[in-house]
N, C-alpha and C. Protein backbone atom coordinates (compact mmCIF):
# COMPACT_ATOMS: atom_id res chain seq x y z
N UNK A 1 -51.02 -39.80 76.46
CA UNK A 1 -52.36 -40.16 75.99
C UNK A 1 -53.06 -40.91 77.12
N UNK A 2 -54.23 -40.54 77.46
CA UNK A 2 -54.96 -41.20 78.71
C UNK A 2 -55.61 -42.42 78.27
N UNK A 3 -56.48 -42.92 79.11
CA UNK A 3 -57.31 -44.32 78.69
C UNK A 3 -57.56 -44.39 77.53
N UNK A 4 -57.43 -44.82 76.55
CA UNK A 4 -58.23 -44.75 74.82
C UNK A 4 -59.73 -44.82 75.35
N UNK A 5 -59.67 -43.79 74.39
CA UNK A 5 -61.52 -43.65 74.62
C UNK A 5 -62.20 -44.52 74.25
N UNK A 6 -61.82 -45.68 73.35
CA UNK A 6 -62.97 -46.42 72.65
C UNK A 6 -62.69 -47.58 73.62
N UNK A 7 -61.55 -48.14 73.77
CA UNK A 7 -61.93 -49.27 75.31
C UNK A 7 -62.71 -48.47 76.95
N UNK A 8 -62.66 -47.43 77.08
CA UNK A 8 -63.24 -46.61 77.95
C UNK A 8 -64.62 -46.96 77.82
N UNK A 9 -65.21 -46.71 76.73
CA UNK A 9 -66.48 -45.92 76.35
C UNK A 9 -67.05 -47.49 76.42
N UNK A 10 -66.48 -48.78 75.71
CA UNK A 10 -66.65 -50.07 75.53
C UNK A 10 -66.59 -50.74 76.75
N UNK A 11 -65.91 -50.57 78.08
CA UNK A 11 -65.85 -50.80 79.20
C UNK A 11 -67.38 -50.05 79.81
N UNK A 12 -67.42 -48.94 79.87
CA UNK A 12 -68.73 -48.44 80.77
C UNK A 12 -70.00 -48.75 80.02
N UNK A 13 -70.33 -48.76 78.67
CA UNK A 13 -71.37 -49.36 78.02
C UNK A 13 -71.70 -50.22 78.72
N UNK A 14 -70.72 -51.23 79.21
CA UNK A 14 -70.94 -52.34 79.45
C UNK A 14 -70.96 -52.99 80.93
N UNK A 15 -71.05 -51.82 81.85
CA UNK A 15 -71.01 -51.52 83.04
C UNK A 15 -70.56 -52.65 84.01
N UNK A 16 -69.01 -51.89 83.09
CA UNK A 16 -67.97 -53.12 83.52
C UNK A 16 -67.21 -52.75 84.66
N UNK A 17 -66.96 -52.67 85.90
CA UNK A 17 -66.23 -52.34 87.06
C UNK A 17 -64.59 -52.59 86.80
N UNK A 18 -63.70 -51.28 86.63
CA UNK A 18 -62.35 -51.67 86.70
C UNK A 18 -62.02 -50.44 86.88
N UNK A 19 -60.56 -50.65 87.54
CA UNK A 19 -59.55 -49.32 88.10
C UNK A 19 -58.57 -49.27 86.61
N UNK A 20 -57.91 -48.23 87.46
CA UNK A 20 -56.94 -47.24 86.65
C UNK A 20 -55.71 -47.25 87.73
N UNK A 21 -54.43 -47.83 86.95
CA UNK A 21 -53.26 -47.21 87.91
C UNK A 21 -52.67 -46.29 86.85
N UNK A 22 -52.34 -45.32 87.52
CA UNK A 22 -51.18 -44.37 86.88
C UNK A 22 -49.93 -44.80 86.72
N UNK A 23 -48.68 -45.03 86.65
CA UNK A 23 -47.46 -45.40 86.96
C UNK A 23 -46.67 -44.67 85.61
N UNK A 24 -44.80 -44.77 86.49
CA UNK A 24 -44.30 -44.19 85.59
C UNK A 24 -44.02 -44.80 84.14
N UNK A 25 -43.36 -44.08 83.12
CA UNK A 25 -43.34 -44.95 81.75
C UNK A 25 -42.81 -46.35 81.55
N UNK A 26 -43.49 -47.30 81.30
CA UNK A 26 -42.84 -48.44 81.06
C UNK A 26 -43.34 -48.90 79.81
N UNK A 27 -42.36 -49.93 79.10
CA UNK A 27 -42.37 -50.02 77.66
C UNK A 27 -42.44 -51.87 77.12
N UNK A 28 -42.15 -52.70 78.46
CA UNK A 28 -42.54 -53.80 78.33
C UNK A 28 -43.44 -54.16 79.60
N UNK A 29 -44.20 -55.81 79.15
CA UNK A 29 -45.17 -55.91 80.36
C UNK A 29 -45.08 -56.04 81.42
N UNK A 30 -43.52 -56.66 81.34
CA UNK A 30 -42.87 -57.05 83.04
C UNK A 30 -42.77 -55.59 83.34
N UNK A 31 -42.36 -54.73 83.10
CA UNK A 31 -41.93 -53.28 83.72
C UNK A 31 -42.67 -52.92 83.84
N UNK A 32 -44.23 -53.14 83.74
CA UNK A 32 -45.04 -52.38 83.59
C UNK A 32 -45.67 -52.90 84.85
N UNK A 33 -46.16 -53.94 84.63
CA UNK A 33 -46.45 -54.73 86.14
C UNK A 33 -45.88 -54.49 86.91
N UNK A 34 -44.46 -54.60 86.87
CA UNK A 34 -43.55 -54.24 88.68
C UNK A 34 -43.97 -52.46 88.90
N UNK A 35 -44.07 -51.81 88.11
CA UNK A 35 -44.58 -49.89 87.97
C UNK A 35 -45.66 -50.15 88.79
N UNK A 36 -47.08 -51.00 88.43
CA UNK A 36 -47.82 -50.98 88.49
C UNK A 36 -48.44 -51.60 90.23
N UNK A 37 -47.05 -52.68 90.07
CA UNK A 37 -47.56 -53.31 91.36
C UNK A 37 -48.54 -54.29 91.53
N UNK A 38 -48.65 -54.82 89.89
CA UNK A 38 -49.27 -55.98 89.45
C UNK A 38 -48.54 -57.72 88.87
N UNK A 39 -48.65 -58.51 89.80
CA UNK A 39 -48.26 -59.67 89.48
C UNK A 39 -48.42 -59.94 87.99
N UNK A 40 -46.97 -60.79 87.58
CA UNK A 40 -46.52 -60.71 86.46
C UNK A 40 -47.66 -61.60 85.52
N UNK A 41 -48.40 -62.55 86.23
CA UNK A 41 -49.00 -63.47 85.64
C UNK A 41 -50.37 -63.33 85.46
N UNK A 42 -50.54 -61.82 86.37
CA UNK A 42 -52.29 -61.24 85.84
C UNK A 42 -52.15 -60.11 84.89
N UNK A 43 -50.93 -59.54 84.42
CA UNK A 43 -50.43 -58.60 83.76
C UNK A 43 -50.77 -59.16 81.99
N UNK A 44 -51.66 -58.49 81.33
CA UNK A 44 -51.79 -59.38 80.18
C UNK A 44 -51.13 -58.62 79.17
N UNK A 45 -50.49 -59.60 77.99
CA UNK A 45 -49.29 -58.74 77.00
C UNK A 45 -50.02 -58.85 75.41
N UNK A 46 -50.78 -57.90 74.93
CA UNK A 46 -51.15 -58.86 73.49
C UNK A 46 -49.93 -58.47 72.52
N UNK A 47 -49.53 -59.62 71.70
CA UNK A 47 -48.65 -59.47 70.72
C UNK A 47 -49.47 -59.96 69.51
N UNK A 48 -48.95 -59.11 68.46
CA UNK A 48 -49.50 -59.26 67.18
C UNK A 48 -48.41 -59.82 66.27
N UNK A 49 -49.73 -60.99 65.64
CA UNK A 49 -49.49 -62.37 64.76
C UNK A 49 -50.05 -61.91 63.20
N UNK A 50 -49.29 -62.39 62.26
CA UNK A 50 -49.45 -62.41 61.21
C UNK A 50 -50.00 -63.97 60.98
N UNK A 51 -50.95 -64.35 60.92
CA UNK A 51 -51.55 -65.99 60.83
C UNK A 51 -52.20 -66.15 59.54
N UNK A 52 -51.51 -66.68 58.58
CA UNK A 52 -51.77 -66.69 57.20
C UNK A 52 -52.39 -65.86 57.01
N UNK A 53 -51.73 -64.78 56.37
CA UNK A 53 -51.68 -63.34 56.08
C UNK A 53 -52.84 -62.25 56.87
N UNK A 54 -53.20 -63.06 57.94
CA UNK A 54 -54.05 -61.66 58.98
C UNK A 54 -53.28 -61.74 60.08
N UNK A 55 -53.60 -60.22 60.46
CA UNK A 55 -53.85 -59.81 61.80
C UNK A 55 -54.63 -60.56 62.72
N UNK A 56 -53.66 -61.13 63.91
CA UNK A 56 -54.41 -61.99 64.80
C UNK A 56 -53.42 -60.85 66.18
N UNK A 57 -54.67 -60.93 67.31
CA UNK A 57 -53.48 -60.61 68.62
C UNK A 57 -53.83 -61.96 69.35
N UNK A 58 -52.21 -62.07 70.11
CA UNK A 58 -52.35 -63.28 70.77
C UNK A 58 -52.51 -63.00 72.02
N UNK A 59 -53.02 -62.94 73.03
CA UNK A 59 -52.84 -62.59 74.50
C UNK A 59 -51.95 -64.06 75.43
N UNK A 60 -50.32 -63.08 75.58
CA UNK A 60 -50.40 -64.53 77.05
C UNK A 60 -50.13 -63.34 78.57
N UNK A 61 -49.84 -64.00 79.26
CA UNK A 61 -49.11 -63.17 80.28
C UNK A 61 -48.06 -62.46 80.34
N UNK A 62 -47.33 -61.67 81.14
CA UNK A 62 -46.54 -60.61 80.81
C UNK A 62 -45.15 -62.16 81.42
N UNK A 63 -45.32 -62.64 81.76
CA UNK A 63 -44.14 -64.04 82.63
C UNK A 63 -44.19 -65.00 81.14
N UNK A 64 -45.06 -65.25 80.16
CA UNK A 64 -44.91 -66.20 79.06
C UNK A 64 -44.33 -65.64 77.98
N UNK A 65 -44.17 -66.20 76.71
CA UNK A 65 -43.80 -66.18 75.46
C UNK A 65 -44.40 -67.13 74.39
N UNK A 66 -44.65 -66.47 73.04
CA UNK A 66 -45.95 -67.26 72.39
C UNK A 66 -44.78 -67.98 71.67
N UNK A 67 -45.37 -69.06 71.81
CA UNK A 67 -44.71 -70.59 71.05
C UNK A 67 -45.17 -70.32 69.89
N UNK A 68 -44.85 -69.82 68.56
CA UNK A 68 -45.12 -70.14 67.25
C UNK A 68 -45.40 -71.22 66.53
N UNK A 69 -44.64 -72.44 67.13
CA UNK A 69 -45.30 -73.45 66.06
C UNK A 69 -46.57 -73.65 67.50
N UNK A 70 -46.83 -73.94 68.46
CA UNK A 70 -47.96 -73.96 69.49
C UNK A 70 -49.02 -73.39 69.02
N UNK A 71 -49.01 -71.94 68.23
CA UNK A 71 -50.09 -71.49 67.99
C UNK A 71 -50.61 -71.24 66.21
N UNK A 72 -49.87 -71.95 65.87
CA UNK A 72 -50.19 -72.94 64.27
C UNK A 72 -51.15 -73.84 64.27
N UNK A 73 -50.44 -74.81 65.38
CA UNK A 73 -51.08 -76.03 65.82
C UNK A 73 -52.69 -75.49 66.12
N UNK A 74 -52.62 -74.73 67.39
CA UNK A 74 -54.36 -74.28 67.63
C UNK A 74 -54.80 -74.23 66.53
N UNK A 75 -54.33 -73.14 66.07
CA UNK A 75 -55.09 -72.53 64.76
C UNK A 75 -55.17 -72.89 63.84
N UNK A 76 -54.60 -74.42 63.42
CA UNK A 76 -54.46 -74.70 62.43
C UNK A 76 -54.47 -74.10 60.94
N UNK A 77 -52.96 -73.64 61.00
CA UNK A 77 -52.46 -72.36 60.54
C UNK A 77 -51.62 -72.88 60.11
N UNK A 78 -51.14 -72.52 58.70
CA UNK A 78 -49.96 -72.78 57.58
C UNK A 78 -48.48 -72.14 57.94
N UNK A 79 -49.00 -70.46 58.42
CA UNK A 79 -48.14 -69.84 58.32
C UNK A 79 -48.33 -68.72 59.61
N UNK A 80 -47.09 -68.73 60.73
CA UNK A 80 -47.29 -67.40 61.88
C UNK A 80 -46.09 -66.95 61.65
N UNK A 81 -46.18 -65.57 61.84
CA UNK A 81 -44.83 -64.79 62.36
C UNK A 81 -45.16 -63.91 62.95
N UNK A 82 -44.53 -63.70 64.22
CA UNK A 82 -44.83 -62.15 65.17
C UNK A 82 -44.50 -61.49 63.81
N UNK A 83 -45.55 -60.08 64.46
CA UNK A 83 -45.27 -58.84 63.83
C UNK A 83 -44.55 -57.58 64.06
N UNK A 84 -43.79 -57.14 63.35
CA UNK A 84 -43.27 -55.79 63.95
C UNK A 84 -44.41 -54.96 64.14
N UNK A 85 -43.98 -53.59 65.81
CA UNK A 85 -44.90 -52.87 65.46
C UNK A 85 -45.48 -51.49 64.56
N UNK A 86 -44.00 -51.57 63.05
CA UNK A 86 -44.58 -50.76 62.32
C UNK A 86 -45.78 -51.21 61.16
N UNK A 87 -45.92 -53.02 61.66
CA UNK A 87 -47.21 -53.49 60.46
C UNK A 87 -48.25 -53.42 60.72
N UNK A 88 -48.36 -53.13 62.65
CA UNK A 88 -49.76 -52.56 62.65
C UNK A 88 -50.52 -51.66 63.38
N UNK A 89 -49.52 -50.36 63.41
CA UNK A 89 -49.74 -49.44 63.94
C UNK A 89 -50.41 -48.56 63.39
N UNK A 90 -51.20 -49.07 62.11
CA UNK A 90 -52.20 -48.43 61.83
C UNK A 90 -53.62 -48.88 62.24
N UNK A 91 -53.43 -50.11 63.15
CA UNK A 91 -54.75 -50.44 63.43
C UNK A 91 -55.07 -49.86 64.52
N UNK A 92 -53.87 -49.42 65.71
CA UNK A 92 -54.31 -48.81 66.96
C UNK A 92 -54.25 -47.22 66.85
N UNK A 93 -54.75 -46.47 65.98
CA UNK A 93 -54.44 -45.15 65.94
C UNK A 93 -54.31 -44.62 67.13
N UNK A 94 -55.57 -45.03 67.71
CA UNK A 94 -56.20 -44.13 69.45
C UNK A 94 -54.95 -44.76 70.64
N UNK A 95 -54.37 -45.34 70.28
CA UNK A 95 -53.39 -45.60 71.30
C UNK A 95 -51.83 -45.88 71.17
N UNK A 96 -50.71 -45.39 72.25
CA UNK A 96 -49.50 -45.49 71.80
C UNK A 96 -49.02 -46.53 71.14
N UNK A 97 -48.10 -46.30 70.48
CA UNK A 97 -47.42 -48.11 69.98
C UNK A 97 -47.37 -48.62 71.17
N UNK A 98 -47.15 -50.03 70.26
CA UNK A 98 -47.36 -51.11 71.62
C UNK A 98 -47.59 -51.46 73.10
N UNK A 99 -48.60 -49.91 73.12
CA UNK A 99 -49.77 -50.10 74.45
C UNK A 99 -51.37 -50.42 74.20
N UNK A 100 -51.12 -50.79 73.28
CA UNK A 100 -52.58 -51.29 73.23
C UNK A 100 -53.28 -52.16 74.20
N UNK A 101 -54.73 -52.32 74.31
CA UNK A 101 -55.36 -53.17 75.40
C UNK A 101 -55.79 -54.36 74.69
N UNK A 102 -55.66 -55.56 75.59
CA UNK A 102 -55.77 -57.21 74.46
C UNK A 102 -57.66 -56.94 74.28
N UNK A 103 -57.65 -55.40 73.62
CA UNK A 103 -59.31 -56.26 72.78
C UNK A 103 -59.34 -55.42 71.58
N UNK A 104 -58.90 -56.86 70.62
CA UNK A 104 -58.62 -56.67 69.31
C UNK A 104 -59.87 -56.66 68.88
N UNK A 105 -61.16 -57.07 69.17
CA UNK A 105 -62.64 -56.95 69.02
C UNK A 105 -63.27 -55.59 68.56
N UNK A 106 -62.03 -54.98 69.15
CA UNK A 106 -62.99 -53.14 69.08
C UNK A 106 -62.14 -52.70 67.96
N UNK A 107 -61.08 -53.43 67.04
CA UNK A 107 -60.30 -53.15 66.21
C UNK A 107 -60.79 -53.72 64.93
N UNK A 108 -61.57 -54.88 65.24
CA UNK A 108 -61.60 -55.40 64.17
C UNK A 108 -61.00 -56.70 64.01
N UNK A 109 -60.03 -57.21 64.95
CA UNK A 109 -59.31 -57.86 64.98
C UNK A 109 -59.30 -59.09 66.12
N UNK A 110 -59.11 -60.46 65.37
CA UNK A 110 -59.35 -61.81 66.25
C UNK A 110 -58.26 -62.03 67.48
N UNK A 111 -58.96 -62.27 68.65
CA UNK A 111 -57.94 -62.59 69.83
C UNK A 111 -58.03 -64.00 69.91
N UNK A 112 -56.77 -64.48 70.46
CA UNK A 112 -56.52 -65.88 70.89
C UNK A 112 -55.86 -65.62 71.96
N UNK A 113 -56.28 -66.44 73.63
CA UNK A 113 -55.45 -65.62 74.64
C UNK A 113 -55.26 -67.21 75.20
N UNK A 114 -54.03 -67.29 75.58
CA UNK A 114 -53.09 -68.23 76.21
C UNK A 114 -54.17 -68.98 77.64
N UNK A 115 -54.03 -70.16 77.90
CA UNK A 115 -55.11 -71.08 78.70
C UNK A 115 -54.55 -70.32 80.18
N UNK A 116 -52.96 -70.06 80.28
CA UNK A 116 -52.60 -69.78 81.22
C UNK A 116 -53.21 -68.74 81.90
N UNK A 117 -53.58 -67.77 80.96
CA UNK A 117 -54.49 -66.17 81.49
C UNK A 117 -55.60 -66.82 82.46
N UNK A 118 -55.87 -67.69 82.06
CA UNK A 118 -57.35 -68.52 82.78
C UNK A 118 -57.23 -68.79 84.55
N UNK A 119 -56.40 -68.59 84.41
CA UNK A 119 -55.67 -69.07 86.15
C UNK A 119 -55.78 -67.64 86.93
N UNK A 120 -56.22 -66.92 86.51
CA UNK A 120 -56.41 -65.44 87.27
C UNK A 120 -58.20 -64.98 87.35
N UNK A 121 -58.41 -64.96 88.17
CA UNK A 121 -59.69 -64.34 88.59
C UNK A 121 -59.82 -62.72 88.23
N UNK A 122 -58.87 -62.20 88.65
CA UNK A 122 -58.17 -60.81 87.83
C UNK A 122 -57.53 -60.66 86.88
N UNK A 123 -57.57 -59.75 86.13
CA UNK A 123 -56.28 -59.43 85.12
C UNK A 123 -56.23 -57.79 84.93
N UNK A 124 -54.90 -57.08 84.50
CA UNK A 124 -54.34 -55.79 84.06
C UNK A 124 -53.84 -55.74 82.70
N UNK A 125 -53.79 -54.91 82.03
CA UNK A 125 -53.22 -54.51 80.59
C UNK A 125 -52.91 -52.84 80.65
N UNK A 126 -52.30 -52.53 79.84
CA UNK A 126 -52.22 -51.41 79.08
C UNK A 126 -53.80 -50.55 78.79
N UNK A 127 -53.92 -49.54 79.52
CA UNK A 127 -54.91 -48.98 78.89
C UNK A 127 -54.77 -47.97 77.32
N UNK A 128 -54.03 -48.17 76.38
CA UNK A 128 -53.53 -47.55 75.88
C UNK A 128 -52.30 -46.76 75.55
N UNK A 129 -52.23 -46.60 76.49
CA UNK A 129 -50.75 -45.64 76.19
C UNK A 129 -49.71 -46.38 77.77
N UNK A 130 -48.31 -45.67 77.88
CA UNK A 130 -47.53 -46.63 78.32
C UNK A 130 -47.30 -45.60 80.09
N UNK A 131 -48.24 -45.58 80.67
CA UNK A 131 -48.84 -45.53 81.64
C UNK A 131 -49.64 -45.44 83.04
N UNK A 132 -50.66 -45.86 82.21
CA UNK A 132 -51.66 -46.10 82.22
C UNK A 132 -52.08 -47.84 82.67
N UNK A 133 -52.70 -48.64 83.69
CA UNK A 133 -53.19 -50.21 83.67
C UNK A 133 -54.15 -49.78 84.06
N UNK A 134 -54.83 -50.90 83.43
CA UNK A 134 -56.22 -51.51 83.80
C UNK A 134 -56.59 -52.56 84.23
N UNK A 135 -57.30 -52.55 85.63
CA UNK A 135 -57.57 -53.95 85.96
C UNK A 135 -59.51 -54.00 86.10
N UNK A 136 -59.45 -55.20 85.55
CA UNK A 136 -60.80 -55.77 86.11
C UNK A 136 -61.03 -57.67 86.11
N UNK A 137 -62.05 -57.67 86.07
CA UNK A 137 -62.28 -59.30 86.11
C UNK A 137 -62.37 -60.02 84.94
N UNK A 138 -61.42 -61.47 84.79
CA UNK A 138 -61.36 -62.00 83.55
C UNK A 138 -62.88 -62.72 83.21
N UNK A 139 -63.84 -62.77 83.72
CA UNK A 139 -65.02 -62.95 83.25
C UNK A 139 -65.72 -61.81 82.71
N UNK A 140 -65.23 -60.35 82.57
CA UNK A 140 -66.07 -59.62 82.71
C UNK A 140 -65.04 -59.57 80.90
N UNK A 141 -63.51 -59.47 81.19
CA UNK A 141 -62.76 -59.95 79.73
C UNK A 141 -63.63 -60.88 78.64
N UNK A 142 -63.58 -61.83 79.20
CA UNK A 142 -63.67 -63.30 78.29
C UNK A 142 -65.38 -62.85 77.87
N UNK A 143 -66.35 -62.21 78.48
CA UNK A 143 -67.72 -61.99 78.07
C UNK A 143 -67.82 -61.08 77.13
N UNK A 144 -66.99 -59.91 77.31
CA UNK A 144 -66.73 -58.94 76.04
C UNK A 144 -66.37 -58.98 74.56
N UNK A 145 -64.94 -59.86 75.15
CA UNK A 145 -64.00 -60.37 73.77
C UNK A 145 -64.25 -61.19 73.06
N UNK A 146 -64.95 -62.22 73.98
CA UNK A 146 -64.96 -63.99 72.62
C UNK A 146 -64.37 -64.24 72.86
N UNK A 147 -62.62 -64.19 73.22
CA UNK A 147 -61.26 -64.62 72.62
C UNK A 147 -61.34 -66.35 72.30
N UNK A 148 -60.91 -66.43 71.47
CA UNK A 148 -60.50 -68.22 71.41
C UNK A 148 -59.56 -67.99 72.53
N UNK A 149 -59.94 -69.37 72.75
CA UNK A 149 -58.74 -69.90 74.22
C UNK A 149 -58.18 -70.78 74.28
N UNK A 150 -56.59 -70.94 73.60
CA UNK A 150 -55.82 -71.96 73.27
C UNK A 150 -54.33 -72.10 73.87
N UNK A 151 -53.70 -72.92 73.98
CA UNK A 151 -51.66 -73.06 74.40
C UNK A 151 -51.41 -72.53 73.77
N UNK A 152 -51.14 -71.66 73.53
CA UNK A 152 -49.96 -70.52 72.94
C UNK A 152 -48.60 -70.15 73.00
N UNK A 153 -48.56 -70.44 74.41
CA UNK A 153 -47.09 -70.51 75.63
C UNK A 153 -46.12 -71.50 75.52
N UNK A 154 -45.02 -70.84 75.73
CA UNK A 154 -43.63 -71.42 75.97
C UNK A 154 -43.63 -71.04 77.12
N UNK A 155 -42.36 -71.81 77.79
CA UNK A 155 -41.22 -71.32 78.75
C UNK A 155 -40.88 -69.75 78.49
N UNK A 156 -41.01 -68.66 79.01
CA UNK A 156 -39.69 -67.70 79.17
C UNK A 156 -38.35 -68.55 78.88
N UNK A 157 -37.75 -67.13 77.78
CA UNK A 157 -36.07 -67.24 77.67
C UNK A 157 -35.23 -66.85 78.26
């Protein structure tokens, strides 16, 4: 599956400047970044949160891991649990499982992206399918999305 058309179509609307790497299949963000030839810490990973009973994606880096009670606290939130991705693979039809691109905006769906993402002038994701990256500028991100921008992050295990 190539670029999802609806971040495509949502990118040039918005005559947003970003590349395309091709690379071979990779299935997590670190693998995908080293494929890609993109530093681990501009490599962005969204994982999906169940945050008192919605769909939230969290964006951190492909090098972090989302602190659960950390992102309670932001959100002042009762209740988080990562989600498997058979609870919401009906929201990304247009794109493979868990290659989706962190803009839950065009889904319907609220982003919260880790303070750490903030430290990159650049960033890459998943254009959809497993790939496929996309890079462009995190101002050109953060103007599109909204995302709330909160600690989310742990240490790597």
């Amino acid at each position: 599956m190539p670029l999802c058309q609806r971040l495509k179509s949502f990118l040039d609307d918005h005559h947003v400047h970003y590349t395309v790497t091709v690379h071979t299949p990779a299935y997590t963000a670190q693998r995908v970044a080293e494929r890609a030839h993109v530093q681990g810490a501009k490599m962005l990973k969204p994982v999906m949160v169940r945050v008192d009973g919605e769909h939230t994606m969290v964006v951190t880096t492909a090098n972090d891991r989302i602190d659960v009670s950390r992102l309670k606290t932001a959100l002042h939130a009762q209740d988080a649990v990562l989600e498997h991705e058979r609870e919401f693979a009906g929201l990304f039809r247009d794109c493979d499982l868990g290659a989706m691109p962190p803009f839950g905006n065009l889904y319907g769906v609220p982003v919260v992206v880790d303070d750490r993402v903030f430290h990159n002038d650049r960033i890459a994701f998943n254009g959809g399918d497993h790939t496929e990256v996309v890079e462009m500028a995190l101002d050109d991100f953060e103007r599109l999305v909204h995302p709330k921008r909160a600690t989310v992050s742990g240490p790597p295990h």
